[in-house]
Protein backbone atom coordinates (compact mmCIF):
# COMPACT_ATOMS: atom_id res chain seq x y z
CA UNK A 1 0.00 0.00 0.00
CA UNK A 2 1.20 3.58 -1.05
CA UNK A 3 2.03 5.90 2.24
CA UNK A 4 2.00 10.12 1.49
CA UNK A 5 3.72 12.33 4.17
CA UNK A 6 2.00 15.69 4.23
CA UNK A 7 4.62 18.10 5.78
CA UNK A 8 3.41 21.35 7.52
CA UNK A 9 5.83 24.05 6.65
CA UNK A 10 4.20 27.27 6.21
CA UNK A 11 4.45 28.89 9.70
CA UNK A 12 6.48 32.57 10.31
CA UNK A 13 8.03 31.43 13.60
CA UNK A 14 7.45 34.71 14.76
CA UNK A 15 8.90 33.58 18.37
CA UNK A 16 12.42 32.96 16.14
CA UNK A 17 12.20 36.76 15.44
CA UNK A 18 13.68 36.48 12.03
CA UNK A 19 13.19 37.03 7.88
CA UNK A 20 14.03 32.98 7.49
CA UNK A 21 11.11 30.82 7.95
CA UNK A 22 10.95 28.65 10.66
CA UNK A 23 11.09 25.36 9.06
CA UNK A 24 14.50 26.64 7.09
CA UNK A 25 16.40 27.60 10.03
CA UNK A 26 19.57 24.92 9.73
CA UNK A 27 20.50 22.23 12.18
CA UNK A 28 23.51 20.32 11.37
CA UNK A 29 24.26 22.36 8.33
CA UNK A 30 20.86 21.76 6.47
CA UNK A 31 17.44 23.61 6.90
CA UNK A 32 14.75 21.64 9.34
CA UNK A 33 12.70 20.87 6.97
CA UNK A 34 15.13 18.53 4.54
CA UNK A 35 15.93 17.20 7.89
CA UNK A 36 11.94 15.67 8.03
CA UNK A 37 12.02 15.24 4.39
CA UNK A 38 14.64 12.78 5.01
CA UNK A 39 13.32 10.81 7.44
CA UNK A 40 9.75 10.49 5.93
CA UNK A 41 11.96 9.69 2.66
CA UNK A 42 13.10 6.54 4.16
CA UNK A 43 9.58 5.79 4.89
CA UNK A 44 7.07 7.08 2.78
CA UNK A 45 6.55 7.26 -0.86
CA UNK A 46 5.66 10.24 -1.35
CA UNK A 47 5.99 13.73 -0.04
CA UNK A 48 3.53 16.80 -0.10
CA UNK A 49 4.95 20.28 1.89
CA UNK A 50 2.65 22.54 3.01
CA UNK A 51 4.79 25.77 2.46
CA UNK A 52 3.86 29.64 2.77
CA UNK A 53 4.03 32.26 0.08
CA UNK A 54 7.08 33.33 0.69
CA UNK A 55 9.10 29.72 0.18
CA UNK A 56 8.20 27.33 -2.47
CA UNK A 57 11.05 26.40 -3.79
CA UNK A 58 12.05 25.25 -0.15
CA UNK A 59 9.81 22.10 -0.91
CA UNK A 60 11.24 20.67 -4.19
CA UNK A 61 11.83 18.24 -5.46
CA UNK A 62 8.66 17.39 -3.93
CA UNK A 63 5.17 18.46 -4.86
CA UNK A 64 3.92 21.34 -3.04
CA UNK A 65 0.75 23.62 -1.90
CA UNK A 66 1.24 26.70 -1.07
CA UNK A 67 -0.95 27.95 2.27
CA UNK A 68 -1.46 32.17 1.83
CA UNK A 69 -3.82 32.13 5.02
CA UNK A 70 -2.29 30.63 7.99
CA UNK A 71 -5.35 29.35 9.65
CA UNK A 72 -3.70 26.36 11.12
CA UNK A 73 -2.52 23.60 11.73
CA UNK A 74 -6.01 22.03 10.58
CA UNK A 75 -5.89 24.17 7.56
CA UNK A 76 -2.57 23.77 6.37
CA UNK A 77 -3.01 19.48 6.28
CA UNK A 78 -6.29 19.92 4.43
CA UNK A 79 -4.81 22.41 1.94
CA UNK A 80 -3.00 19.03 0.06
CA UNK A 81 -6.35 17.22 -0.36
CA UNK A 82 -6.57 18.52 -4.06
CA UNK A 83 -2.94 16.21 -5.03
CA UNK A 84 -4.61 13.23 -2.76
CA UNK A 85 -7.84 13.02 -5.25
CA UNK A 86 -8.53 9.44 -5.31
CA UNK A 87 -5.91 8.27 -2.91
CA UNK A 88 -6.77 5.38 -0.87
CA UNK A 89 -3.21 4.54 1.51
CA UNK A 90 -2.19 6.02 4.29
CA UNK A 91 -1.40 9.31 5.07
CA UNK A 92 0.66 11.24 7.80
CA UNK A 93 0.38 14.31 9.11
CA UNK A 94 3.79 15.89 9.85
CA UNK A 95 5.49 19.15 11.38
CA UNK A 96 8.47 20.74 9.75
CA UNK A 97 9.21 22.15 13.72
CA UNK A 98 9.64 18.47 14.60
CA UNK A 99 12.78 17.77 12.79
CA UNK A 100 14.41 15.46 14.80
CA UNK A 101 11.95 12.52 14.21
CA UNK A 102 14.02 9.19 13.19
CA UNK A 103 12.71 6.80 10.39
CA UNK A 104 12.44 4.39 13.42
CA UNK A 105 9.83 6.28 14.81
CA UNK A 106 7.85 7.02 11.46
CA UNK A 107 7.89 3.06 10.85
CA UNK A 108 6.45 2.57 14.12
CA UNK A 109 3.91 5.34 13.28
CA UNK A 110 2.64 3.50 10.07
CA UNK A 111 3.12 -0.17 11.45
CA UNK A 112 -0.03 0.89 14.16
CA UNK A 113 -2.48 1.38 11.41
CA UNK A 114 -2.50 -2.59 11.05
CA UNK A 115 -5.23 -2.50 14.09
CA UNK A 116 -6.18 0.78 14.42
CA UNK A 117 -8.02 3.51 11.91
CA UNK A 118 -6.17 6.90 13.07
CA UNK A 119 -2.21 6.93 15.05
CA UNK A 120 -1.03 9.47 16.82
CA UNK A 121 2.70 10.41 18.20
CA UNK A 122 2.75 10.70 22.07
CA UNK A 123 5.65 11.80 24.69
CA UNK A 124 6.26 11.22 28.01
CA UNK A 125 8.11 14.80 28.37
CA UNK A 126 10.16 15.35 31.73
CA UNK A 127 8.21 18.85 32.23
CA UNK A 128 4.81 18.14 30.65
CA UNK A 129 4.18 22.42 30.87
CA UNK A 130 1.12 22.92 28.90
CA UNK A 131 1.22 20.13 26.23
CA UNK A 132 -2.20 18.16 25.25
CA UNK A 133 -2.80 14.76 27.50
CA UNK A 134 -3.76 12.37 25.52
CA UNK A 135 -6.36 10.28 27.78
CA UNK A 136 -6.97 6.09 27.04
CA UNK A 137 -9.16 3.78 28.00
CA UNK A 138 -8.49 0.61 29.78
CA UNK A 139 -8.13 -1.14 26.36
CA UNK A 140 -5.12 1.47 25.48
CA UNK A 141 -7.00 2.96 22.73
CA UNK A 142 -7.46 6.83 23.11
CA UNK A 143 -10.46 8.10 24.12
CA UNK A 144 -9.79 11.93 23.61
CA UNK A 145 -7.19 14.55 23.85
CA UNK A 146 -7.61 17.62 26.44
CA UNK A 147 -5.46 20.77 26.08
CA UNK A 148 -3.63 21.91 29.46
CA UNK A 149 -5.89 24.83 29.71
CA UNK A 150 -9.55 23.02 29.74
CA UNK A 151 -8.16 19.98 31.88
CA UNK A 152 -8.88 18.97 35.58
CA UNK A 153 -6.30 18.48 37.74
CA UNK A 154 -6.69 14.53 37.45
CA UNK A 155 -6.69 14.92 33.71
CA UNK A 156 -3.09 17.29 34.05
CA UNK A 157 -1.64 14.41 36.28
CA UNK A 158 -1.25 12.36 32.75
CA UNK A 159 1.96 12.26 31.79
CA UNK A 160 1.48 10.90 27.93
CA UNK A 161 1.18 13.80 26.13
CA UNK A 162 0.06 14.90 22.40
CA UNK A 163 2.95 15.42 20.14
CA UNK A 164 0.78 16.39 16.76
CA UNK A 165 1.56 13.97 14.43
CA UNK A 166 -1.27 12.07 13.14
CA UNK A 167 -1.48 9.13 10.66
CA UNK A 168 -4.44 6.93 9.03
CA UNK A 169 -6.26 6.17 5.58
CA UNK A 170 -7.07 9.22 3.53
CA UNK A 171 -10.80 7.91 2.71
CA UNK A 172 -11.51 8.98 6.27
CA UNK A 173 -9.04 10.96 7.40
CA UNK A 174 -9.81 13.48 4.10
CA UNK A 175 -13.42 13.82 5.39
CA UNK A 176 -12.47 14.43 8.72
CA UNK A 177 -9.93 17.40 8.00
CA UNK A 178 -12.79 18.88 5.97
CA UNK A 179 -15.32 18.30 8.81
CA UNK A 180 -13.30 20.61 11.12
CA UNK A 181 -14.32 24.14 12.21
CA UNK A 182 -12.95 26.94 13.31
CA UNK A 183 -14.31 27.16 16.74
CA UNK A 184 -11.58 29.09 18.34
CA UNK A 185 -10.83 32.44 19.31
CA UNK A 186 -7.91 32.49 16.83
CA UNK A 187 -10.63 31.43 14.31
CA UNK A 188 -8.53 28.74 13.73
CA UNK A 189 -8.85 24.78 12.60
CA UNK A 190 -6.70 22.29 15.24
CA UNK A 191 -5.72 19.45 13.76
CA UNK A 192 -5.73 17.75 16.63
CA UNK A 193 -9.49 17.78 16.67
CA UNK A 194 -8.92 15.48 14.60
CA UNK A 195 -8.78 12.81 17.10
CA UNK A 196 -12.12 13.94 18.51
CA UNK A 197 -13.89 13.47 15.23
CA UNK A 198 -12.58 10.05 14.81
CA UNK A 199 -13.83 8.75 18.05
CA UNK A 200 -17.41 10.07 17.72
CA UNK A 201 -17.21 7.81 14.37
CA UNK A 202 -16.57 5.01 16.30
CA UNK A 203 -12.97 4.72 14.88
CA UNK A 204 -9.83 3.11 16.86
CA UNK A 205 -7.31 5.93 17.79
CA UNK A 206 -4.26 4.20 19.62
CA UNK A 207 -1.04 6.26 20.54
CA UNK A 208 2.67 5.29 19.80
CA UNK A 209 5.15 6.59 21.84
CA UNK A 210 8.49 7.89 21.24
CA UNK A 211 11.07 9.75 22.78
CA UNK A 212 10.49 13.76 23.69
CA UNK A 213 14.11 14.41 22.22
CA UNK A 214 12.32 13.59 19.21
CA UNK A 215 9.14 15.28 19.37
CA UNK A 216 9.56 18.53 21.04
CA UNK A 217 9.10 21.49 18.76
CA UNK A 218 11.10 24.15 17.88
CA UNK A 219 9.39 27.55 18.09
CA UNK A 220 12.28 30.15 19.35
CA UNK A 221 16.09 30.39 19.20
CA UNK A 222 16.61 28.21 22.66
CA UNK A 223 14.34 25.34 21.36
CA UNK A 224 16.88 25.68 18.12
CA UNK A 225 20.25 25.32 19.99
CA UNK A 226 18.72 22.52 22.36
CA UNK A 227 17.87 20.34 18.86
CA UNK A 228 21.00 21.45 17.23
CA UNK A 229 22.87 19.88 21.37
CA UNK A 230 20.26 16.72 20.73
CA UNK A 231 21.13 16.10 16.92
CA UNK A 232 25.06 16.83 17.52
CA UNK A 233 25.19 13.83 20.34
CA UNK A 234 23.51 11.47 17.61
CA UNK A 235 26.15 12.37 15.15
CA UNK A 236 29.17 12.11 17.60
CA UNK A 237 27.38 8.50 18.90
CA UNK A 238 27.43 7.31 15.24
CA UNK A 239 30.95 8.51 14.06
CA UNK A 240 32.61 6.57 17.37
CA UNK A 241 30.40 3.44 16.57
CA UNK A 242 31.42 3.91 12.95
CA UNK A 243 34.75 3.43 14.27
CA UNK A 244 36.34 7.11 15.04
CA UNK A 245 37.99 8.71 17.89
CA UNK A 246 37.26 12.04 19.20
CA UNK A 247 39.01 13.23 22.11
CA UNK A 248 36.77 15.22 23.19
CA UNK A 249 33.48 14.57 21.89
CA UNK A 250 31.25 17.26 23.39
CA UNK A 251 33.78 19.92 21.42
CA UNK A 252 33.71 18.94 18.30
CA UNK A 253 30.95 20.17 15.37
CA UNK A 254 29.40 17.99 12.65
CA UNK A 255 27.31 18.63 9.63
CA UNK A 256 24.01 16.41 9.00
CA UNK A 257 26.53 14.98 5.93
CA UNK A 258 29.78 14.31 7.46
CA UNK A 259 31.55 10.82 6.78
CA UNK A 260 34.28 9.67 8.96
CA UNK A 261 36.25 6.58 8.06
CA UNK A 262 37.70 3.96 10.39
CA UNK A 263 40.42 5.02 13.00
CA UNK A 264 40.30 8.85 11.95
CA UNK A 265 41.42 10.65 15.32
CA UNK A 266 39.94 14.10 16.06
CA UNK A 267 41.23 16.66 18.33
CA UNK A 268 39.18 19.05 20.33
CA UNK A 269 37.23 21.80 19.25
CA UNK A 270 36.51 20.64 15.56
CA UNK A 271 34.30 21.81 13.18
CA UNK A 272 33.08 19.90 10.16
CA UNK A 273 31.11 22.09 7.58
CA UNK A 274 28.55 20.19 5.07
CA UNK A 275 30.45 18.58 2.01
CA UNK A 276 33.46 16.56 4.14
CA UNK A 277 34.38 12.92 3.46
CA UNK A 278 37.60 11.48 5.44
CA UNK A 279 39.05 8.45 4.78
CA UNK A 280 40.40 6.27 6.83
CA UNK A 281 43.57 6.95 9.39
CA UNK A 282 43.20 10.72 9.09
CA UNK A 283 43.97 12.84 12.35
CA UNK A 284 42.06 16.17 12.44
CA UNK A 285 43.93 18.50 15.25
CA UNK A 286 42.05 20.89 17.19
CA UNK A 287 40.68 23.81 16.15
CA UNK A 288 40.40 23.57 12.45
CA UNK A 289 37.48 24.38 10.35
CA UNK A 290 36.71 21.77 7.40
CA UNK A 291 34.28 22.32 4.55
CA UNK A 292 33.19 20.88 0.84
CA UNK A 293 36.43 18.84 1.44
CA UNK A 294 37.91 15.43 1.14
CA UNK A 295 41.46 14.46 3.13
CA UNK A 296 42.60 11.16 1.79
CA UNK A 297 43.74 8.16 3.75
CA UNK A 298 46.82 9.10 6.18
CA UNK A 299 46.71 12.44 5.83
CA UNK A 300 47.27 14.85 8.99
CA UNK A 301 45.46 18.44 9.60
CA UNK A 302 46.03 21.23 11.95
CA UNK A 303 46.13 21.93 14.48
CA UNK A 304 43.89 25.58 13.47
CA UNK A 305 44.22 24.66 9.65
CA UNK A 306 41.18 25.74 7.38
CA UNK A 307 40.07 23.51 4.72
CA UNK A 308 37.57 25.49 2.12
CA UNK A 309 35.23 24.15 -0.94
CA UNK A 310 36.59 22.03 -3.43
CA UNK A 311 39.92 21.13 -1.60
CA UNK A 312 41.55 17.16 -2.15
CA UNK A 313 43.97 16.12 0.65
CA UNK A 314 45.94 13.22 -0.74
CA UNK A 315 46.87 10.52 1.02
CA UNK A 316 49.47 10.78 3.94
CA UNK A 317 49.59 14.80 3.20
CA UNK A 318 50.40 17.45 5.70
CA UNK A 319 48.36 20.34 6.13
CA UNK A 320 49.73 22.38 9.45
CA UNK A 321 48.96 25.54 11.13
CA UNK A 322 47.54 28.27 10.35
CA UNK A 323 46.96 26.87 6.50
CA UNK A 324 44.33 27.74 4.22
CA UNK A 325 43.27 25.76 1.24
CA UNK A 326 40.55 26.85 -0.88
CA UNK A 327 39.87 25.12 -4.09
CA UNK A 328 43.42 23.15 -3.62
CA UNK A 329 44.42 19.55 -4.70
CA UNK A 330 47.24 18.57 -2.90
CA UNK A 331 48.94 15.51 -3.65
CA UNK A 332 50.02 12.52 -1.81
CA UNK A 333 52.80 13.31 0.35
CA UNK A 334 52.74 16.56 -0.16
CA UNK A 335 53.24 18.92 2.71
CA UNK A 336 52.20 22.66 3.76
CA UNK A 337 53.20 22.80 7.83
CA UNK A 338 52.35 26.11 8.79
CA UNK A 339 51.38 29.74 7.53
CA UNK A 340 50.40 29.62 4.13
CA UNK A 341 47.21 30.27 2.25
CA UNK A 342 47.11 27.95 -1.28
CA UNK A 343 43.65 28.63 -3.06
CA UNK A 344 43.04 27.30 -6.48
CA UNK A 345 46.11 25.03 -6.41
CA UNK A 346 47.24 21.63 -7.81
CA UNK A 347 50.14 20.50 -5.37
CA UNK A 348 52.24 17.51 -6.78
CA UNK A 349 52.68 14.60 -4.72
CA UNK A 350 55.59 15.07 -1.85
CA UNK A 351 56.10 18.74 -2.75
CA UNK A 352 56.66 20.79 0.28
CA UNK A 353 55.58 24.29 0.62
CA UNK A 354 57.03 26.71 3.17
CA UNK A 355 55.85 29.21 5.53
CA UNK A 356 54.01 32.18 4.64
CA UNK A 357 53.69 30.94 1.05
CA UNK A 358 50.60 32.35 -1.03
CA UNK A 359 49.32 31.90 -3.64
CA UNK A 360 48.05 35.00 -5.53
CA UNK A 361 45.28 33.60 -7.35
CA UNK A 362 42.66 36.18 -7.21
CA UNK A 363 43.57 39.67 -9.97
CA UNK A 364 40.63 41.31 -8.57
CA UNK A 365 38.38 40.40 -11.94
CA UNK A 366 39.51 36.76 -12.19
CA UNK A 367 40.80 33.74 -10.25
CA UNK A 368 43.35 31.74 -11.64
CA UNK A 369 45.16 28.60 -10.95
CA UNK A 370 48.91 27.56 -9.65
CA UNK A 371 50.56 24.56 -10.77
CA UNK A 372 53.11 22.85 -8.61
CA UNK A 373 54.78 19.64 -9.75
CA UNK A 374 55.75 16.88 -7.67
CA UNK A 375 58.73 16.84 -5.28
CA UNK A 376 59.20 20.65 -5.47
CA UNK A 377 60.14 23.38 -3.01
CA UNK A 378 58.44 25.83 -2.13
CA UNK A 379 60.84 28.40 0.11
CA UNK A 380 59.58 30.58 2.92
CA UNK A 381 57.40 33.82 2.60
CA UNK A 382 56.94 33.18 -1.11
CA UNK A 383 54.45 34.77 -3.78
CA UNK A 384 53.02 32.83 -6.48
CA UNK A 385 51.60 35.00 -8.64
CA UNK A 386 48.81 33.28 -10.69
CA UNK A 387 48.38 31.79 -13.51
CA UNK A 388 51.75 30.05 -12.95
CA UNK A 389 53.38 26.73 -12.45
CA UNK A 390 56.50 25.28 -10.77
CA UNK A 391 57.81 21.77 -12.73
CA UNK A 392 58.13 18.76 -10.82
CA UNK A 393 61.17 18.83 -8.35
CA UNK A 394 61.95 22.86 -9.17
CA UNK A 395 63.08 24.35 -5.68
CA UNK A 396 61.87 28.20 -5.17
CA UNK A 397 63.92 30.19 -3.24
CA UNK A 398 63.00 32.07 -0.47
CA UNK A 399 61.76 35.52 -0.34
CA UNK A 400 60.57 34.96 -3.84
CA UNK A 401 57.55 36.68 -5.96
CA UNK A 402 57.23 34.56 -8.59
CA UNK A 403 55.62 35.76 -12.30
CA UNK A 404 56.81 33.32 -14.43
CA UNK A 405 56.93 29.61 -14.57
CA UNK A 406 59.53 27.52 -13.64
CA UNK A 407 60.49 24.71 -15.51
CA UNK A 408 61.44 21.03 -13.96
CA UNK A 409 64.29 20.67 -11.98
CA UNK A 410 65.13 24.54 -12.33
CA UNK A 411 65.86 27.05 -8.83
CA UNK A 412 64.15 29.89 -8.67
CA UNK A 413 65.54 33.25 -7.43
CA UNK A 414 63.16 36.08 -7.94
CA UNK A 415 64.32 38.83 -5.12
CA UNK A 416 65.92 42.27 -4.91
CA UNK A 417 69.54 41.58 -4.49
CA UNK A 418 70.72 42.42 -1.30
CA UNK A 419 73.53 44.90 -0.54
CA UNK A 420 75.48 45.50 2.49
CA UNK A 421 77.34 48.69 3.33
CA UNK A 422 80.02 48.54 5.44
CA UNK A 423 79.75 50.48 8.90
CA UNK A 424 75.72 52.37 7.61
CA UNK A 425 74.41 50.19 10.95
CA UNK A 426 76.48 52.32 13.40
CA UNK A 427 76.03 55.37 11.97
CA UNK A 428 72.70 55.42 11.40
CA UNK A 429 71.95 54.41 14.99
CA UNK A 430 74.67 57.73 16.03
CA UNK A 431 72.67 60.13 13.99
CA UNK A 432 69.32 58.54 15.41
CA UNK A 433 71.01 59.47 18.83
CA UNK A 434 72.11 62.91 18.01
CA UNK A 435 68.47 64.21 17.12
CA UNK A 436 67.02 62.86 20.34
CA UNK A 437 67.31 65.77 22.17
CA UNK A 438 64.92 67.79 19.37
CA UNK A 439 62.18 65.49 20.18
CA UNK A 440 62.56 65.36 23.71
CA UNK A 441 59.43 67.38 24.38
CA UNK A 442 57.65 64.89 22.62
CA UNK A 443 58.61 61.93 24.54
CA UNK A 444 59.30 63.60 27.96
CA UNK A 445 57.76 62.37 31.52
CA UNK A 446 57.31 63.89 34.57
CA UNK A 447 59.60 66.36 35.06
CA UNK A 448 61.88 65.75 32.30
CA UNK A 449 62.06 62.06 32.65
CA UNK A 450 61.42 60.32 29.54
């Protein structure tokens, strides 16, 4: 049977007090909502986003409605009944706030409807506040959910509370979407009346739990930086099982897309950007900032080394302090220790670049690439000067601004020449001395003391 997640997306967020939607706020690198669409991906087979004016092309590839009057939650679901015409599987009800919902859950979700008509999501939260109880019978089906502010004090005592999500057959839950009313000071349609309709049918409502790490929305900025906490300690969990070690785990920052190979070692205070991939045996010192990269089997980085878009560590390569690669391919071997920034680069295998080397790759119209064969050397405090290349085992003195290419095996000197003068140093520092006294009311303390 064919399952459709419908994906509520359109809220402001008003309580975020910003421009960006709610539901595209990032966690993990990636907005909230392709967090959800992920999950449901895994689980459903197709995917409708309710979305607001102001952010269609936040749902594709999926199909999409668009919701111009935020009349709720109610609303928004019933909004994709015109692409369900005809469907007779299983739909779900989701929120775009709830991002941290695992395919685990969502299967458990759909594997209810074998013995009941309408599933709902339920928490056992450690502060229940003001969420919904969701109230059972004897038999465990649900009988009716209350909200905080219309239930007794018996009622409050229930500790399984309503977490939104809804899921059942679209021949009756279509009706009951469009049999709800606005009946609220808000003028608003709940879709967690939902529930209430169902029951007076005569239909089975049962609840399956799940964890409140999962289910808690996000509505401000603290609700954002306690899911971003929740979904970091999942990532950390599965790069140690996957066979990493991080020295200290609590420190160190991944993206929703990170990929870690076995034994890869990584220091403290970490950050991986979307778009990294490390192979196996790589150590990552602390304090370095890796994005849109790849470091290749072996390879060592940092500590405080900076890894931009389209850079290719090769394997057993050396990237050291205070290095910046941008756009760089750096080949096996190859080694930049400290102080150097090498942006749209091709580094030869076991070259070895000094520090302070740059490369000058930007003219201020155009970028432009340096070439630098394998086995050269690269002296300190050097300017490559783009478009350039330096053959394979070519050594580059230091100093040097370099214009031209350099062919293979060739030394490079491109430096003023220096010239010493016999006796200038003393001199110099005499006449310095003997003009002191003009300047002394310059420099002068209290009385006369400088």
């Amino acid at each position: 049977m064919e399952r459709v997640a419908i994906i509520l997306a359109a809220g402001l967020g008003t309580r975020m007090r910003s421009r960006l939607p709610k539901a595209l706020h990032p966690l993990a690198g990636r907005p909230m909502l392709a967090h959800l669409g992920a999950a449901a991906g895994a689980v459903f087979d197709r995917q409708i986003t309710v979305v607001g004016p102001e952010m269609p092309e936040a749902a594709r590839p999926h199909p999409f409605v668009v919701q111009t009057e935020r009349l709720g939650t109610g609303h928004a679901a019933r909004m994709a009944a015109p692409l369900l015409t005809g469907f007779a599987g299983d739909v779900a009800v989701l929120y775009a706030d709830n991002p941290l919902i695992t395919p685990e859950t969502l299967r458990a979700l759909v594997a209810a409807r074998a013995d009941a008509d309408l599933v709902l999501l339920a928490m056992r939260p450690a502060d229940p506040a003001r969420y919904g109880r969701v109230l059972t019978n004897a038999a465990g089906a649900v009988t009716r959910i209350v909200e905080f502010a219309d239930a007794s004090a018996e009622e409050r005592a229930v500790g399984l509370c309503n977490a939104g999500v809804i899921c059942g057959p679209w021949p009756r839950l279509g009706p009951w979407l469009a049999a709800l009313r606005n009946a609220t000071a808000k003028g608003e349609y709940y879709l967690g009346d939902v529930v209430a309709l169902a029951v007076a049918e005569g239909a089975r409502v049962v609840a399956v739990e799940a964890p409140e790490a999962e289910l808690r929305g996000i509505n401000n900025r603290a609700e954002l930086a306690a899911a971003e906490a929740e979904l970091q300690a999942r990532l950390r969990a599965l790069a140690m099982a996957g066979g990493a070690t991080l020295i200290q785990p609590d420190s160190v920052v991944f993206s929703h897309d990170t990929r870690l190979g076995q034994d890869v070692v990584v220091g403290p205070n970490v950050v991986f950007a979307p778009g990294v991939v490390i192979e196996d045996g790589v150590e990552i010192r602390a304090f370095s900032h890796l994005e849109g990269c790849t470091v290749r089997t072996g390879a060592i980085i940092g500590p405080f080394a900076r890894l931009r878009p389209g850079t290719i560590v090769g394997a057993g390569a050396h990237v050291g302090n205070f290095v910046e690669l941008k756009a760089a391919v750096m080949g096996d071997g190859a080694k930049a220790n400290h102080l150097s920034y090498l942006g749209d680069a091709t580094i030869g295998a076991g070259a070895n670049i000094g520090a302070g080397t740059i490369t000058c790759n930007y003219d201020g119209v155009a970028k432009h690439r340096t070439e630098i064969g394998a086995g050269a050397f690269i002296g300190s405090d050097t300017a490559l000067v783009a478009p350039v290349r330096v053959g394979a085992r070519a050594l580059v003195a230091a100093g040097s601004v370099v214009v031209a290419d350099v062919p293979d095996d060739a030394m490079a000197i491109a430096r003023g020449r220096q010239v010493n003068k016999p006796g200038r140093g003393v001199r110099r520092r005499d006449e310095a001395g003997a003009q002191a006294p003009k300047n002394l009311d310059r420099v002068a303390g209290p009385e006369g003391q400088t």
